[in-house]
Protein backbone atom coordinates (compact mmCIF):
# COMPACT_ATOMS: atom_id res chain seq x y z
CA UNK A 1 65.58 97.44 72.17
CA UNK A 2 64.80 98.77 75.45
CA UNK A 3 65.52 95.30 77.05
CA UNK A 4 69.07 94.51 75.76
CA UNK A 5 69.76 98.26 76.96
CA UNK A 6 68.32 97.66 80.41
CA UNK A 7 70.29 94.07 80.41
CA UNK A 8 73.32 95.78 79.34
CA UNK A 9 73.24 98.55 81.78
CA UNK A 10 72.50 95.73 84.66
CA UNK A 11 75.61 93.68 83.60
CA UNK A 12 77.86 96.76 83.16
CA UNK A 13 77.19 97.63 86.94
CA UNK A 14 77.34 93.81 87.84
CA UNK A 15 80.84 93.95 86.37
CA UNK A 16 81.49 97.42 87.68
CA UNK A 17 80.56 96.84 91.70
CA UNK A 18 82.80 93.24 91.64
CA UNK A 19 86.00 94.48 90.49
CA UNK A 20 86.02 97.66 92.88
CA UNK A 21 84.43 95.80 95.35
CA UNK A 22 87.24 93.12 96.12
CA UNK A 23 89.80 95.80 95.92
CA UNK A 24 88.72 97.17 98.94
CA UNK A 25 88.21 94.44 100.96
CA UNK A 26 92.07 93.82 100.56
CA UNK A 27 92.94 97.37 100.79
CA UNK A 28 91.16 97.91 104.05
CA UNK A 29 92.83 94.64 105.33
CA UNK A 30 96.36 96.18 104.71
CA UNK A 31 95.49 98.97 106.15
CA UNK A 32 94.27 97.27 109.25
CA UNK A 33 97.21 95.06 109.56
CA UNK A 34 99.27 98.18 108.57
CA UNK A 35 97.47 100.21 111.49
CA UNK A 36 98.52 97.36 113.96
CA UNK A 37 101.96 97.22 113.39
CA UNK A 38 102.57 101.91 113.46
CA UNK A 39 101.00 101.10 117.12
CA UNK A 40 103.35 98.81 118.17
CA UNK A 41 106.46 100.43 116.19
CA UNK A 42 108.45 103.07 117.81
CA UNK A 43 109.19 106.02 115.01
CA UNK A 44 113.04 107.59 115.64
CA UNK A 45 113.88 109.04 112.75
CA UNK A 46 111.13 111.54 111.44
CA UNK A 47 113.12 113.09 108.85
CA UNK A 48 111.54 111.00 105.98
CA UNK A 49 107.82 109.98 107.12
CA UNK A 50 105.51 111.74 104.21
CA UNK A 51 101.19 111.77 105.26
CA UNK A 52 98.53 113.18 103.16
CA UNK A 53 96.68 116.13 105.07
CA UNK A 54 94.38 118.99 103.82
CA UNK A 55 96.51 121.75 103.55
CA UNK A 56 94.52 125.41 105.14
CA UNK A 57 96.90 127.74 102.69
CA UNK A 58 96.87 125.26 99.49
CA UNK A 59 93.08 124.46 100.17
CA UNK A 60 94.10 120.93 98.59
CA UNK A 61 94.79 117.86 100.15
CA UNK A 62 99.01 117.58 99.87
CA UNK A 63 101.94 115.79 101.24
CA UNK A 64 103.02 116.92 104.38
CA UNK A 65 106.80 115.75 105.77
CA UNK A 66 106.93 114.84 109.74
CA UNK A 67 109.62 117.26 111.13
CA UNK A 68 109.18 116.79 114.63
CA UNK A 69 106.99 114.55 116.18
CA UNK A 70 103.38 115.11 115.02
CA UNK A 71 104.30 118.55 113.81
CA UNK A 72 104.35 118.16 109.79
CA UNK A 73 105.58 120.69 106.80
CA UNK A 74 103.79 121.03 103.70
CA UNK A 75 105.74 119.95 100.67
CA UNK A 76 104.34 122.54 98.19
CA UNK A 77 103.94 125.85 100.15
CA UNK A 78 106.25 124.84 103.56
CA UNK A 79 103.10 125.67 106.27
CA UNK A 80 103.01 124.10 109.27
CA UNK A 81 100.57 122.16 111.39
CA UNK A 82 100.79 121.38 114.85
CA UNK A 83 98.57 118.01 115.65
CA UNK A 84 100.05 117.57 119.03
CA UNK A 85 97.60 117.54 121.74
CA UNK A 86 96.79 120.47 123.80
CA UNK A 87 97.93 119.92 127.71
């Protein structure tokens, strides 16, 4: 009994590690490619452009809307954050 158990367990994480494993592979691809063509693309209209970022005041990671150039609004409780370099 202890054997089909162990075997079982073994194929279940087999099974497990090769589905999420070729997901990312693809995902971090895309996001590669993804990353190459933002560096090369020049961003005029910033009224629209949603990014993920921790928020300090929600203590959750939200969506934040680009107002100004790397100066983004939180979605949920309207806080700002300034990521423009210091000069």
């Amino acid at each position: 009994m202890n054997w089909i158990s162990f075997i079982t367990g073994g194929m279940s994480v087999v099974l497990a590690y090769s589905l999420f494993s070729s997901g990312q592979e693809e995902e971090m691809e895309a996001e590669f490619n993804e990353e190459e063509t933002v560096a090369n693309a020049v961003v005029k209209d910033f009224a629209g452009r949603y990014v993920t970022l921790s928020c300090q005041t929600c203590r959750k990671l939200k969506k934040h809307m680009e107002i100004v150039p790397d100066v983004y609004q939180c979605t949920k409780c309207k806080r700002h954050t300034d990521l423009r370099p210091v000069s």
